[in-house]
Protein backbone atom coordinates (compact mmCIF):
# COMPACT_ATOMS: atom_id res chain seq x y z
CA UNK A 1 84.43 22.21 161.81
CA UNK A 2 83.27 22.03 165.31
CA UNK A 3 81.16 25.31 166.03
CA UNK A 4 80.01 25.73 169.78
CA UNK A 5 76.59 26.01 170.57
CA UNK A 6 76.47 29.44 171.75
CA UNK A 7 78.55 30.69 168.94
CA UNK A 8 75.85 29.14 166.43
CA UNK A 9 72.66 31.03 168.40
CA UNK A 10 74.23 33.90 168.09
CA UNK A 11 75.71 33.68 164.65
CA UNK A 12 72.24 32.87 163.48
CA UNK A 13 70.83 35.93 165.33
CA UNK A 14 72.80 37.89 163.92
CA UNK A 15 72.38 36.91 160.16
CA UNK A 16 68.67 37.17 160.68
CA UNK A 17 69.11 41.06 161.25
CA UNK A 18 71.92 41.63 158.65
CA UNK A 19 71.70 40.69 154.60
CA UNK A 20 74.23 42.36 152.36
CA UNK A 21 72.84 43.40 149.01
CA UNK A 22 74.91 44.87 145.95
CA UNK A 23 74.10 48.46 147.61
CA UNK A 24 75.78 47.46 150.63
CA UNK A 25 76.83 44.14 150.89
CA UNK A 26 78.03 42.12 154.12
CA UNK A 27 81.82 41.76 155.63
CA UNK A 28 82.08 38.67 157.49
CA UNK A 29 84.76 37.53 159.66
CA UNK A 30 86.38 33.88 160.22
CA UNK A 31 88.74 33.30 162.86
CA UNK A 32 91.07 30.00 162.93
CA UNK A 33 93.24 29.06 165.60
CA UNK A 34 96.06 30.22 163.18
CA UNK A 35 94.83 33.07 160.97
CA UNK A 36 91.78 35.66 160.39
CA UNK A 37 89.53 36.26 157.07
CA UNK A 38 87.44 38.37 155.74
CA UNK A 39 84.98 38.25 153.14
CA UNK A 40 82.62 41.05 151.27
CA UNK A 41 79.26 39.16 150.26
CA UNK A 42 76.21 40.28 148.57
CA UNK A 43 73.84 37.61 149.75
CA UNK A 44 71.01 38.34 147.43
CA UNK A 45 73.43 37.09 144.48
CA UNK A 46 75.17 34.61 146.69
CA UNK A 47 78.36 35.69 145.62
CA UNK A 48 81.66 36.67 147.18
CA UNK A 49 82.96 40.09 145.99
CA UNK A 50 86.28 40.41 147.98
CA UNK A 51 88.35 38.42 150.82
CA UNK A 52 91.55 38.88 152.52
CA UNK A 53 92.65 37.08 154.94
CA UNK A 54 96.46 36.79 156.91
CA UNK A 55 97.50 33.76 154.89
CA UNK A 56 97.87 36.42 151.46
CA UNK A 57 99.73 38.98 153.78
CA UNK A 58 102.57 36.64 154.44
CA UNK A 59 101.82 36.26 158.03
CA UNK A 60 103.38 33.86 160.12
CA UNK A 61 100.71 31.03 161.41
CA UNK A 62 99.91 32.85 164.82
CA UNK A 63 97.87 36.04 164.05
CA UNK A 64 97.77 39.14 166.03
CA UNK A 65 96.10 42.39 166.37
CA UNK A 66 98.26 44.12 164.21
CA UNK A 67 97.92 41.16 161.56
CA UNK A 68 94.60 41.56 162.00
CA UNK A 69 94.58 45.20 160.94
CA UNK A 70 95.89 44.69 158.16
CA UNK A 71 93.79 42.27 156.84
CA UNK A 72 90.90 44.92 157.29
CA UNK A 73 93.24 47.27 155.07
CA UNK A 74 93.67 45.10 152.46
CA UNK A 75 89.98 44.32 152.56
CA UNK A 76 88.91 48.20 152.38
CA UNK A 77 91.67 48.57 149.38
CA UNK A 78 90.69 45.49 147.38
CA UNK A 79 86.82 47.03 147.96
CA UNK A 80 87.70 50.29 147.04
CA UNK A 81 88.98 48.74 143.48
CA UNK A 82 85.52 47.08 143.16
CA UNK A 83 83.63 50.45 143.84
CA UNK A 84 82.58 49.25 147.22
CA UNK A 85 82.42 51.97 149.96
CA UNK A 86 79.75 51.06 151.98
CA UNK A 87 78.98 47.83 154.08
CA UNK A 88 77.24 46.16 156.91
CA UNK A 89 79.45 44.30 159.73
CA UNK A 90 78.99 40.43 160.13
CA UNK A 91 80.97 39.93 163.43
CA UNK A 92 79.73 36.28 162.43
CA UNK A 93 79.35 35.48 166.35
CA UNK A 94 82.43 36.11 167.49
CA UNK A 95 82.74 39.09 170.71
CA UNK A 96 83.17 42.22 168.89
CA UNK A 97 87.18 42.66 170.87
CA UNK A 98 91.04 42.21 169.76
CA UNK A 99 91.20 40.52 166.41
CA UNK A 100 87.36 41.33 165.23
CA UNK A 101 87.42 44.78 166.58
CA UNK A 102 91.35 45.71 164.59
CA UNK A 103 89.98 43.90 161.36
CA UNK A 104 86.98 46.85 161.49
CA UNK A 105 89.15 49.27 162.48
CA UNK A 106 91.32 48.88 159.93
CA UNK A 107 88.77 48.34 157.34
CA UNK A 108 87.25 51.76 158.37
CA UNK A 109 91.08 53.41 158.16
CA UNK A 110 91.03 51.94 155.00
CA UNK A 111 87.84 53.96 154.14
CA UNK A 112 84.95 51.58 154.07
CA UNK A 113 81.99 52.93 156.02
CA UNK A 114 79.67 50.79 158.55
């Protein structure tokens, strides 16, 4: 996977500020040309908890905003099921607009708090 320079500076300053724990562990987002995912992490156990992503919803390849928002549900209800509530948000150095911005919103609709 070809990462761009910039992207990686400020993926890695961001990761230096924010650690999930089991308390409150950390969403991070992955965009692909052709879909969107999201994972809850507790990095102290190195584990993933949760992920949704587009490809589970039955989305067609090319994944819009709405898409988007409803991966951020389906995060916030399969959290919800594992007694997660709160979180910290790993924008993973992506701008925090369109895709990134719907997944949060519809992780908050879906009643996780960050």
């Amino acid at each position: 996977m070809a990462i761009s320079k910039s992207r990686l500076r400020i993926k890695r300053g961001i990761r230096k500020k924010i650690s999930g724990s089991a308390v409150r562990p950390r969403i991070s987002v992955f965009k692909s040309n052709t879909r969107i995912y999201a994972q809850i992490i507790d990095d102290e156990q190195g584990h993933t908890l949760v992920s949704a992503s587009s490809a589970e919803l039955g989305a067609k390849k090319n994944t819009n905003i709405e898409v988007a928002k409803e991966v951020g549900k389906k995060l916030a209800e399969k959290a919800a099921a594992n007694g997660i509530s709160e979180v910290v948000f790993d924008r993973n150095g992506y701008i925090y607009h369109g895709k990134v911005k719907a997944l949060a919103d519809g992780a908050r609709e879906g009643g996780l708090k960050f």
